[in-house]
Every structure is written in structure tokens, then in C-alpha cells.
N, C-alpha and C. Protein backbone atom coordinates (compact mmCIF):
# COMPACT_ATOMS: atom_id res chain seq x y z
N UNK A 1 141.08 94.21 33.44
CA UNK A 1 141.72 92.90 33.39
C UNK A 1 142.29 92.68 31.99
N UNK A 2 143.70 92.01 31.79
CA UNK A 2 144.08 92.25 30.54
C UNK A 2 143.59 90.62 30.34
N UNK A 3 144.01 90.14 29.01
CA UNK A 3 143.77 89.15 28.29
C UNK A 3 145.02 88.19 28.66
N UNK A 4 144.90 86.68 28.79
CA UNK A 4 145.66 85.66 29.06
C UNK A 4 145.93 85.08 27.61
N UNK A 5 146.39 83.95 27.96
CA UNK A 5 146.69 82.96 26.58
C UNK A 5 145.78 82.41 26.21
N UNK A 6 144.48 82.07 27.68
CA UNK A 6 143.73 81.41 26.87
C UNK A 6 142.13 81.91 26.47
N UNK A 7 142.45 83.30 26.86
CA UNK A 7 141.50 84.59 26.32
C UNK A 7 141.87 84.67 25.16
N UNK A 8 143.04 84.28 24.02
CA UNK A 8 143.78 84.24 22.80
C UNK A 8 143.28 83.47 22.09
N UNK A 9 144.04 82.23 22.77
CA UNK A 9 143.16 81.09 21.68
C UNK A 9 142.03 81.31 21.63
N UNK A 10 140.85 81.56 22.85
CA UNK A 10 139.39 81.21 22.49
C UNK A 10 138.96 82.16 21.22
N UNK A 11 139.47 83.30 20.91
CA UNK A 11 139.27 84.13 20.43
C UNK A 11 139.86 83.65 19.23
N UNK A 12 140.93 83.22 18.89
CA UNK A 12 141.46 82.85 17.80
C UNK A 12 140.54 81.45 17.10
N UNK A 13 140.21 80.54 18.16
CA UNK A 13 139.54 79.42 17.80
C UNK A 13 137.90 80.35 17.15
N UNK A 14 137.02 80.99 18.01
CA UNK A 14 135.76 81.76 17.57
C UNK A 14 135.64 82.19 16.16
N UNK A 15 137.28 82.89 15.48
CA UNK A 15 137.27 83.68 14.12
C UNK A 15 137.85 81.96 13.61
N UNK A 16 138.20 81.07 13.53
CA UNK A 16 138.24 80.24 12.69
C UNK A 16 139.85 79.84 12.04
N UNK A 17 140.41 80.61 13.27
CA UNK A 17 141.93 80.99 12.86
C UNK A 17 143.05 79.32 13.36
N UNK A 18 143.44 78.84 12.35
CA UNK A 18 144.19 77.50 12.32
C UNK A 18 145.37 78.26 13.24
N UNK A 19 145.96 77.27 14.39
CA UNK A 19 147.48 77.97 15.19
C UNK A 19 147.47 76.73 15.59
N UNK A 20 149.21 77.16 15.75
CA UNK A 20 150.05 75.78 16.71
C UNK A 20 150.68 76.56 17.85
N UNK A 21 150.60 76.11 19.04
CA UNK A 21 151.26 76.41 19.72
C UNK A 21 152.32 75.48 20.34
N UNK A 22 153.72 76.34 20.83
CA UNK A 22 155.00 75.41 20.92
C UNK A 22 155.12 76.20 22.27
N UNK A 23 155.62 75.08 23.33
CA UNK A 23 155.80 75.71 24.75
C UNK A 23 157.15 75.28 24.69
N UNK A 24 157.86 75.94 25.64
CA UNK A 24 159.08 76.43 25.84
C UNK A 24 159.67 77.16 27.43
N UNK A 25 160.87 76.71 27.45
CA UNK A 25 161.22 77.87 28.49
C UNK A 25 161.11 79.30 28.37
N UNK A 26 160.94 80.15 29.22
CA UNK A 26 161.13 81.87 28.96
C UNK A 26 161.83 82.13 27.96
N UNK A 27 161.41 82.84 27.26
CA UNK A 27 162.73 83.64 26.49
C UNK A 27 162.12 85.04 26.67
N UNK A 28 163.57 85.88 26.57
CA UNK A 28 162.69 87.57 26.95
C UNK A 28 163.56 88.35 25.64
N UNK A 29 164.56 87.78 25.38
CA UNK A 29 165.07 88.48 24.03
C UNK A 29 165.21 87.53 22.71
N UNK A 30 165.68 88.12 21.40
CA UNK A 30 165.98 87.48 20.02
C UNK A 30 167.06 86.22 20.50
N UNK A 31 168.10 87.09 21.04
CA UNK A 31 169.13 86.23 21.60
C UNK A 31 168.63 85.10 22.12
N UNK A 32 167.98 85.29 23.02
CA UNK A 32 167.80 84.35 23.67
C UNK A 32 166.88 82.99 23.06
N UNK A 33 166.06 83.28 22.11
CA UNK A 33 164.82 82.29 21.51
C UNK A 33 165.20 81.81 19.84
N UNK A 34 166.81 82.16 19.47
CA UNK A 34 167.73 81.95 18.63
C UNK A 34 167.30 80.11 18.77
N UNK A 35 167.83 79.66 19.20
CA UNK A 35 167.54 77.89 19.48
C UNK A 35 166.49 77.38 18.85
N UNK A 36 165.08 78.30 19.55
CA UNK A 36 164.06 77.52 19.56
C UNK A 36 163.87 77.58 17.58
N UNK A 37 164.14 79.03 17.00
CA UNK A 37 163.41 79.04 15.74
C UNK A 37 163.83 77.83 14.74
N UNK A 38 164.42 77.09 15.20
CA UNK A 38 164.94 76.09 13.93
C UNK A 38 163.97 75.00 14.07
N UNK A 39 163.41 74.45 15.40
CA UNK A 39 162.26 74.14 15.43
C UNK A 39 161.14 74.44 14.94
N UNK A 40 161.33 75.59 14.54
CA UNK A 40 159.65 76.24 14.84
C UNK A 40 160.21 76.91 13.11
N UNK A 41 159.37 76.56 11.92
CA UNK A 41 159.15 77.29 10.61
C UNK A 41 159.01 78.59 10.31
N UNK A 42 158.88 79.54 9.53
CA UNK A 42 158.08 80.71 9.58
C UNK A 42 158.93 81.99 10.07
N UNK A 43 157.96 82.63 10.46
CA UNK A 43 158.67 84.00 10.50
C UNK A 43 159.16 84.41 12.04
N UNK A 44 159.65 84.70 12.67
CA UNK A 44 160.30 85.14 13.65
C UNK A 44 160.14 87.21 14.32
N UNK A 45 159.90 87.52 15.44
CA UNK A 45 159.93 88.86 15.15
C UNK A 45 160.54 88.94 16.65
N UNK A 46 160.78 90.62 16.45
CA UNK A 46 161.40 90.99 17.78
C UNK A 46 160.16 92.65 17.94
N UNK A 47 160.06 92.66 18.92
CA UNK A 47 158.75 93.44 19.24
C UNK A 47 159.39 94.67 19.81
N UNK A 48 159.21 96.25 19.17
CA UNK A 48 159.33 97.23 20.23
C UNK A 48 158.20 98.28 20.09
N UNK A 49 158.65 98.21 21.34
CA UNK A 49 157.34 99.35 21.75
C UNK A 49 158.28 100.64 21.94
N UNK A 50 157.09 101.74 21.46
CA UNK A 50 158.19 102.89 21.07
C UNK A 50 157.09 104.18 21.34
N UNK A 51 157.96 105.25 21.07
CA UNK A 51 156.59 106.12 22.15
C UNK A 51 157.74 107.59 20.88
N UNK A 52 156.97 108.51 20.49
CA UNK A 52 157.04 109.29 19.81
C UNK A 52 157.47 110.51 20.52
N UNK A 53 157.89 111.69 20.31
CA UNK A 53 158.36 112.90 21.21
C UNK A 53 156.63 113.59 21.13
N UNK A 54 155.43 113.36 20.24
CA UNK A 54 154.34 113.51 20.79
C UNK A 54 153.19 112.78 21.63
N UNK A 55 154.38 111.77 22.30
CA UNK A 55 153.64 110.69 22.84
C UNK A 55 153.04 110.51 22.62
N UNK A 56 153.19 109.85 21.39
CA UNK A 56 151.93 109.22 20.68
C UNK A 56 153.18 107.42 20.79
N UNK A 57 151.66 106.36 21.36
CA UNK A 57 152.56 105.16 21.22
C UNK A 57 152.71 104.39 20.09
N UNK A 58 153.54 103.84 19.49
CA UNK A 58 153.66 102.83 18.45
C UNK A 58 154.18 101.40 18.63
N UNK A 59 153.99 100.29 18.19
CA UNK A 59 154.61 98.73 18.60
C UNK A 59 155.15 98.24 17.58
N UNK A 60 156.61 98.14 16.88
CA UNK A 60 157.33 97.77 15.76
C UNK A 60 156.81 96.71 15.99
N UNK A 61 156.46 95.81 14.75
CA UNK A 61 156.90 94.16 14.87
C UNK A 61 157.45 94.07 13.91
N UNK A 62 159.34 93.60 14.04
CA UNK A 62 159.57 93.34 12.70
C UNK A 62 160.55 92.25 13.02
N UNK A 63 160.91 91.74 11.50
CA UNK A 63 161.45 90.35 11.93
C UNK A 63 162.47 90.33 12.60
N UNK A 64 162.73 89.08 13.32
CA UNK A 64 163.67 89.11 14.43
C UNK A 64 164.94 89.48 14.35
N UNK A 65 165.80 89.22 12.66
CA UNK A 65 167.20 89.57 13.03
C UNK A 65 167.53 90.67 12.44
N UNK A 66 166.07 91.70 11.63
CA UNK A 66 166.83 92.70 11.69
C UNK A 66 166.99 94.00 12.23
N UNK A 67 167.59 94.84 11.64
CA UNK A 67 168.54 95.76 12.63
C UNK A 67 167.73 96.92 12.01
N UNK A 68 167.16 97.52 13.10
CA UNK A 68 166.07 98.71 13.24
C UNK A 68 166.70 99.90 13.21
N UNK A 69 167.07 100.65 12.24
CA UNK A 69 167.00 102.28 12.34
C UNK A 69 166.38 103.21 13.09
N UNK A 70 166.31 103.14 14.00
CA UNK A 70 165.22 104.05 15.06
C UNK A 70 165.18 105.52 14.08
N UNK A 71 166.31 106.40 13.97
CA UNK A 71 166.10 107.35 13.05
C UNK A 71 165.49 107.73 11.70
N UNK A 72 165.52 106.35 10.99
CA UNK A 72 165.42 105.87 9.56
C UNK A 72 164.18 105.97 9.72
N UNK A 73 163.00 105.35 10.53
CA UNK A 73 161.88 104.58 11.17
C UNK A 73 161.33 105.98 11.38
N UNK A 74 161.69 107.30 11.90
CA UNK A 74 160.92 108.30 12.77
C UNK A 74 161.19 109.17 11.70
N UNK A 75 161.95 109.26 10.65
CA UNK A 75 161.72 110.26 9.62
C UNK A 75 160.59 109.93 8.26
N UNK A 76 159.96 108.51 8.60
CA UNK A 76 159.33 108.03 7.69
C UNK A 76 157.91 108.51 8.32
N UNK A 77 157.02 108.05 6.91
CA UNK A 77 155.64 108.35 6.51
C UNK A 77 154.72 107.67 7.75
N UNK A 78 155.35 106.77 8.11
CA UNK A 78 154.90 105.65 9.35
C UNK A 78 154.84 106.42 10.28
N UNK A 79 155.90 107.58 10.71
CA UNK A 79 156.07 107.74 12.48
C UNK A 79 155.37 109.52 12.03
N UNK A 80 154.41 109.76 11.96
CA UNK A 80 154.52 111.55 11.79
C UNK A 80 154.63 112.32 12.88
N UNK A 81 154.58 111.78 14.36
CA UNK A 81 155.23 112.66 15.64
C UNK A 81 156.67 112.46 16.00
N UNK A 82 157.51 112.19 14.66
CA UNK A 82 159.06 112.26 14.47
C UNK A 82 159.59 111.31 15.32
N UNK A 83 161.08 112.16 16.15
CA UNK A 83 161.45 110.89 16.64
C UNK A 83 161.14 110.02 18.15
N UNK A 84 161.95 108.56 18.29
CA UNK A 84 160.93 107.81 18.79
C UNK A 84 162.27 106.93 19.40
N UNK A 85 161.53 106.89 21.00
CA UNK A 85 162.29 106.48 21.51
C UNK A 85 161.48 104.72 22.37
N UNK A 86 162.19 104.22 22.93
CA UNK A 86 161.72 103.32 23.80
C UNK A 86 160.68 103.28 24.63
N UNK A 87 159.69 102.99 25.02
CA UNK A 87 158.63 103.00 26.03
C UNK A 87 158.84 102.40 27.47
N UNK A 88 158.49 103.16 28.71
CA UNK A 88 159.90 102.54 29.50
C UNK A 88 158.48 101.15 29.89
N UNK A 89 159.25 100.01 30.72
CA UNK A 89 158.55 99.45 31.08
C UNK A 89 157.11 99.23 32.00
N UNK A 90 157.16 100.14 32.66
CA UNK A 90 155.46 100.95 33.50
C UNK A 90 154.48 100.54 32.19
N UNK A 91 154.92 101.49 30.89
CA UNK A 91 153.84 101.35 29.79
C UNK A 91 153.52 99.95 29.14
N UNK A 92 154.76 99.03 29.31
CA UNK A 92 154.76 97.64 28.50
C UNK A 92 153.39 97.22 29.39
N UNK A 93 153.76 97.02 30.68
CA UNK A 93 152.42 96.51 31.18
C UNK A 93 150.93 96.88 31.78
N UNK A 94 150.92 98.25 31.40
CA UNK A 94 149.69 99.31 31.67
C UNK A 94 149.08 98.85 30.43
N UNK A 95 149.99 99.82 28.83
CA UNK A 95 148.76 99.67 27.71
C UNK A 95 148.90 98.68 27.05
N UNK A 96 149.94 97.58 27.39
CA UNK A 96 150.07 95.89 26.34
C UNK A 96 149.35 95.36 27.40
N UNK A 97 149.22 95.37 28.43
CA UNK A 97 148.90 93.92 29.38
C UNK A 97 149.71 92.75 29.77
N UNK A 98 150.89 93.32 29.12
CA UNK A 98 151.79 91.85 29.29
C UNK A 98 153.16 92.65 30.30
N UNK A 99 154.16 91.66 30.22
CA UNK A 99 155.58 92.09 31.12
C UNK A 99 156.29 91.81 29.58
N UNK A 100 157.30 93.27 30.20
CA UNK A 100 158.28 92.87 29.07
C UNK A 100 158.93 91.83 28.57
N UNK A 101 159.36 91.58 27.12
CA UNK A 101 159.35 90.23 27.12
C UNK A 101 158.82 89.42 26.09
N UNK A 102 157.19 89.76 26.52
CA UNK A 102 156.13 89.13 25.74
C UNK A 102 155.29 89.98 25.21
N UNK A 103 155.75 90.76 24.72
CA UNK A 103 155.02 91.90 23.60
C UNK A 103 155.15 91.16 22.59
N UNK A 104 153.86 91.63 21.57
CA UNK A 104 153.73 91.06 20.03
C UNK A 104 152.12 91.30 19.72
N UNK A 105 151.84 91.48 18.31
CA UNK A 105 150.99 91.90 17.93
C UNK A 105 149.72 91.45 19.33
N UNK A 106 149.80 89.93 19.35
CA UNK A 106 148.30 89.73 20.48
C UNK A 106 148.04 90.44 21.47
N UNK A 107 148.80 91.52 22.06
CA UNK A 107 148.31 92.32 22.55
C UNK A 107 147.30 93.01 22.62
N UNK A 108 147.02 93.27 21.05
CA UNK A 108 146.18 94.11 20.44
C UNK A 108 144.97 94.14 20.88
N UNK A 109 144.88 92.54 21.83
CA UNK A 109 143.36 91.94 22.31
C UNK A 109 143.23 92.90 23.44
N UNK A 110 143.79 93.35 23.90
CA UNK A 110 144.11 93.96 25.15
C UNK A 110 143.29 95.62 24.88
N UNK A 111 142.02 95.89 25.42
CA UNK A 111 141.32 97.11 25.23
C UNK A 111 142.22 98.43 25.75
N UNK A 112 143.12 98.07 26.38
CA UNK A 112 144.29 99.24 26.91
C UNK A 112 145.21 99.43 25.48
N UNK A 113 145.52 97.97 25.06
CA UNK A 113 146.39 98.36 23.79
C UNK A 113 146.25 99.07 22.56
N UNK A 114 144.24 99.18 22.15
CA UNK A 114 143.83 99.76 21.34
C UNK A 114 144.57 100.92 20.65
N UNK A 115 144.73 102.24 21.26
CA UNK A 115 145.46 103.40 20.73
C UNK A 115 146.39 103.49 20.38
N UNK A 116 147.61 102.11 20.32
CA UNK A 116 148.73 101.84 20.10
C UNK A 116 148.88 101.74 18.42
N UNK A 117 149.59 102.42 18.00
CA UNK A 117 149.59 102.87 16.28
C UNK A 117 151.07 101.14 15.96
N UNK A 118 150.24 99.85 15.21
CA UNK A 118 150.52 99.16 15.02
C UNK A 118 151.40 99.41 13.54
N UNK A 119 153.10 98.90 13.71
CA UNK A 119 153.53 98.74 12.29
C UNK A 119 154.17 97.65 12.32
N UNK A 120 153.71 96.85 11.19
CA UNK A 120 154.15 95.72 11.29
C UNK A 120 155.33 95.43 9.64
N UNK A 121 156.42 94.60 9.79
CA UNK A 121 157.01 94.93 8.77
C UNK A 121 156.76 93.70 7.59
N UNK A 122 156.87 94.49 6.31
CA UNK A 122 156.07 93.79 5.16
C UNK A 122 156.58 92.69 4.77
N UNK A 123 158.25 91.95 5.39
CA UNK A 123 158.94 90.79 5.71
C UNK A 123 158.05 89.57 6.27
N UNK A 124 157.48 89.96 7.54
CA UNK A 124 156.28 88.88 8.02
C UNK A 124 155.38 88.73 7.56
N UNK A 125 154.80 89.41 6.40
CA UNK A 125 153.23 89.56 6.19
C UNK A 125 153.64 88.42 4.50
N UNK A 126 155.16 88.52 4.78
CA UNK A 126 155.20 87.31 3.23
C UNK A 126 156.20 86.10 3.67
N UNK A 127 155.89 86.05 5.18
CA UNK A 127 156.57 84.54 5.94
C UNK A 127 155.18 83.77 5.97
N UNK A 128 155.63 82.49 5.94
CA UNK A 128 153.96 81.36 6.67
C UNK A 128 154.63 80.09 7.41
N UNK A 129 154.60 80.09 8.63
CA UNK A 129 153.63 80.59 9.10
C UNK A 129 154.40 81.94 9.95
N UNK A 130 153.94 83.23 10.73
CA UNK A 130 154.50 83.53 11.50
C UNK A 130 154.16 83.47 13.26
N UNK A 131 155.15 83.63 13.73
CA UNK A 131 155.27 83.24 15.13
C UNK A 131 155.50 84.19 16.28
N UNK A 132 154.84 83.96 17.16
CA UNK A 132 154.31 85.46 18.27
C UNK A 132 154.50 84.60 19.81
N UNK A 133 154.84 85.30 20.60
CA UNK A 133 154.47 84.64 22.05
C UNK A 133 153.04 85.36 22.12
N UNK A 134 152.35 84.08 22.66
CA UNK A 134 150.71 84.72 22.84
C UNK A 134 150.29 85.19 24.11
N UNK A 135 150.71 85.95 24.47
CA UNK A 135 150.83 87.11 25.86
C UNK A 135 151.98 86.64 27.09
N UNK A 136 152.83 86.08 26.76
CA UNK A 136 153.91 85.58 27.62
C UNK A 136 154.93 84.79 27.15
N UNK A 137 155.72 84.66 27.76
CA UNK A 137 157.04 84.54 27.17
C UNK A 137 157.30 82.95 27.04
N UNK A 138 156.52 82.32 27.05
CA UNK A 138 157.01 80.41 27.80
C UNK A 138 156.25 80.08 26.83
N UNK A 139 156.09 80.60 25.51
CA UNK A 139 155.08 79.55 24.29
C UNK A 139 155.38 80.67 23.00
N UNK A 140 155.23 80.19 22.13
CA UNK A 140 155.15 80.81 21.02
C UNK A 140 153.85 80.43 19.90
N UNK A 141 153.32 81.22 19.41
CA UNK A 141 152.17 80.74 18.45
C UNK A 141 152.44 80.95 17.28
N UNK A 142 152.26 79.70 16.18
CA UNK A 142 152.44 79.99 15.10
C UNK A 142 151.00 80.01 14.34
N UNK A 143 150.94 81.29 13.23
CA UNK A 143 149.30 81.03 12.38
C UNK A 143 149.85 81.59 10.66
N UNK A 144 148.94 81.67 10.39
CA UNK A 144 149.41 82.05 9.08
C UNK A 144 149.31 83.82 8.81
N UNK A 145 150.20 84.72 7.84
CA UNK A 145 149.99 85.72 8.45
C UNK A 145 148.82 86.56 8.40
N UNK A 146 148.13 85.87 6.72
CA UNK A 146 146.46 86.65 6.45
C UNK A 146 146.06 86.22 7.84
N UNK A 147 145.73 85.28 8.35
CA UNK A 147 145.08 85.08 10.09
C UNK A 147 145.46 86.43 10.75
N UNK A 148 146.38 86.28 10.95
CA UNK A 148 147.37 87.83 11.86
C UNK A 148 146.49 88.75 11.26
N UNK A 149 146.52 89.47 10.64
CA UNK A 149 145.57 90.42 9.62
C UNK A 149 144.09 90.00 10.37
N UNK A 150 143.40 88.81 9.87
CA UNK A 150 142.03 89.07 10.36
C UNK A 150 141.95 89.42 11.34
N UNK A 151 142.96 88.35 12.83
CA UNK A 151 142.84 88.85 13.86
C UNK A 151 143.14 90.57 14.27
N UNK A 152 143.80 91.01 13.81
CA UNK A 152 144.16 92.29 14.31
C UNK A 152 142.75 93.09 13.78
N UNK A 153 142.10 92.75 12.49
CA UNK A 153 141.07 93.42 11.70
C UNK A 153 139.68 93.45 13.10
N UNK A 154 139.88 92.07 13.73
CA UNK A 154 138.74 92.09 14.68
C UNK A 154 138.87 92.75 15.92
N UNK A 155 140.28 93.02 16.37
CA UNK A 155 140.51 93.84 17.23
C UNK A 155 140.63 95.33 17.30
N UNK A 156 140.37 95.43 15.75
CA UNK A 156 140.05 97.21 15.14
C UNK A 156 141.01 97.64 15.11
N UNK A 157 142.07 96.87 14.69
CA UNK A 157 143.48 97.37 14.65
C UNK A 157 144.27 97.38 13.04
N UNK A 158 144.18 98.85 12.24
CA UNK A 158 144.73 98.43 10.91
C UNK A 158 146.21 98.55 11.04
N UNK A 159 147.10 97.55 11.17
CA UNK A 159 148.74 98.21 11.17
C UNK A 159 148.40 98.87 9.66
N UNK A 160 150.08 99.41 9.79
CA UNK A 160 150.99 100.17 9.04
C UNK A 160 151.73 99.31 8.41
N UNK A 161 151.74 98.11 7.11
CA UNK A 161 152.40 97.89 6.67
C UNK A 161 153.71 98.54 6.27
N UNK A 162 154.95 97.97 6.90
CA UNK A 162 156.49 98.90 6.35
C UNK A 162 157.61 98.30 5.71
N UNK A 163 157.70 98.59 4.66
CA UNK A 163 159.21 97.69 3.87
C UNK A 163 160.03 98.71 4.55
N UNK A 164 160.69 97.85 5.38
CA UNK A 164 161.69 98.33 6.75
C UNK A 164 163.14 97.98 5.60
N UNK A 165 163.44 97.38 4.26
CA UNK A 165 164.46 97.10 3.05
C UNK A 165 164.34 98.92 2.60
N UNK A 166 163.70 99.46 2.54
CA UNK A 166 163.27 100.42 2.06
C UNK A 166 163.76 101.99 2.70
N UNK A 167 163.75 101.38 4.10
CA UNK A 167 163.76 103.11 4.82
C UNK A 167 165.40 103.11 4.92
């Protein structure tokens, strides 16, 4: 059974972790949730899930408007089973638990998502607050990003900090 929204919060409320949550219509792309961020403070991301030529899986989170080098990304220190393509959707909802869409770090809660090699880019980790859909696409959560960090720390998950300015 994967984890809901409010398998999230309780878990987020238990570690002591301050969040707002903002409900909303669906959004399934950047494009599309463009509107909502002017409302909403903080950091913004666009989520991919990405799968290595040693199938090995990985989950970018990096901020929402920028523009990902897939090549740049798979020749770096981050990806060492080279290059890296898309994960087709079967996997979004086998090892995230969610439907495409609503990928983002909270997955991580998800005991299927465990083996998933987390990189998160070093843009969000110096936004406050930043902002995630918390396993579905119709809400967004905002926390601060050391929170993001603990939480992922309790889910035994160390990302890969990446200055994505860099590659």
C-alpha cells in the first residue's frame, strides 16, 4: 500500500515539521501550475524520474523553470551508470506510489521508492519555503527546506545535492 496525503502530514506533523498546505485544481505539468506560484512563495520544482542505461533509478528535483541537460546531468559525478533517460510511466506508479504528475521528493515515504538515488538541486535547498505536491496533484505543500532534509533523513534517504549552474 503506498502512502496518501494524509500518511504525509501525519508523518510530517510526528517529526515536528511546520507546512502549509494550498489546494488547487490538478496540475500535471510546470506549464500548467505557472498561475498558482505567484500565490504560493518559495521555491517551485519540476520532478523527473529518470532511469540510467544500468537501470539504476534516479528522481531529479530541480527548480521548476529550469532547463535540464539530460546529457550534462549523466556525464556528471551524480549519475555514474551514464546516460539517462525517462522512466516510462508503469515505474512512476510501481516505485513512487503516485500517478504521473505528482512526483516529488514525498514519495520518498513510499517503501517501494526507497532505492531511488535522490538528486535534488542546490537552487531549492537555498529557497524558503519550498513547495511539493504531497502525493497528488490537487495541493501543493509548502515547508522549509532544512524540514525537506530532515524529512527525507527519516525516510533514509540522503539526496545528492547538485549545482545544476554548474554542469
Amino acid at each position: 500500500m503506498h502512502a496518501r496525503e494524509e500518511d504525509l502530514l501525519r508523518c510530517l506533523d510526528a517529526l515536528g515539521i511546520f507546512y502549509t498546505t494550498y489546494r488547487h485544481d490538478p496540475v500535471f505539468t510546470v506549464e500548467e501550475s505557472r498561475h498558482l506560484h505567484a500565490g504560493m512563495p518559495g521555491g517551485h520544482s519540476k520532478n523527473l524520474f529518470l532511469k540510467d542505461k544500468k537501470g539504476v533509478f534516479l528522481l531529479a528535483v530541480v527548480e521548476a523553470e529550469r532547463k535540464v541537460d539530460l546529457k550534462a546531468l549523466s556525464a556528471s559525478s551524480a549519475v555514474p551508470g551514464g546516460r539517462l533517460s525517462f522512466a516510462r510511466a508503469d515505474y512512476v506508479r510501481d516505485m513512487l506510489g503516485v500517478e504521473p504528475g505528482s512526483v516529488t521528493p514525498f514519495v520518498m515515504l513510499n517503501e517501494t521508492a526507497r532505492g531511488v538515488t535522490l538528486i535534488l538541486d542546490k537552487t531549492l535547498t537555498e529557497a524558503d519555503p519550498v513547495n511539493f505536491h504531497p502525493l497528488h496533484n490537487a495541493a501543493t505543500t509548502a515547508l522549509a527546506p532544512g524540514d525537506l532534509l530532515r524529512f527525507l533523513d527519516y525516510c533514509g534517504v540522503q539526496p545528492i545535492i547538485v549545482d545544476f549552474d554548474a554542469l
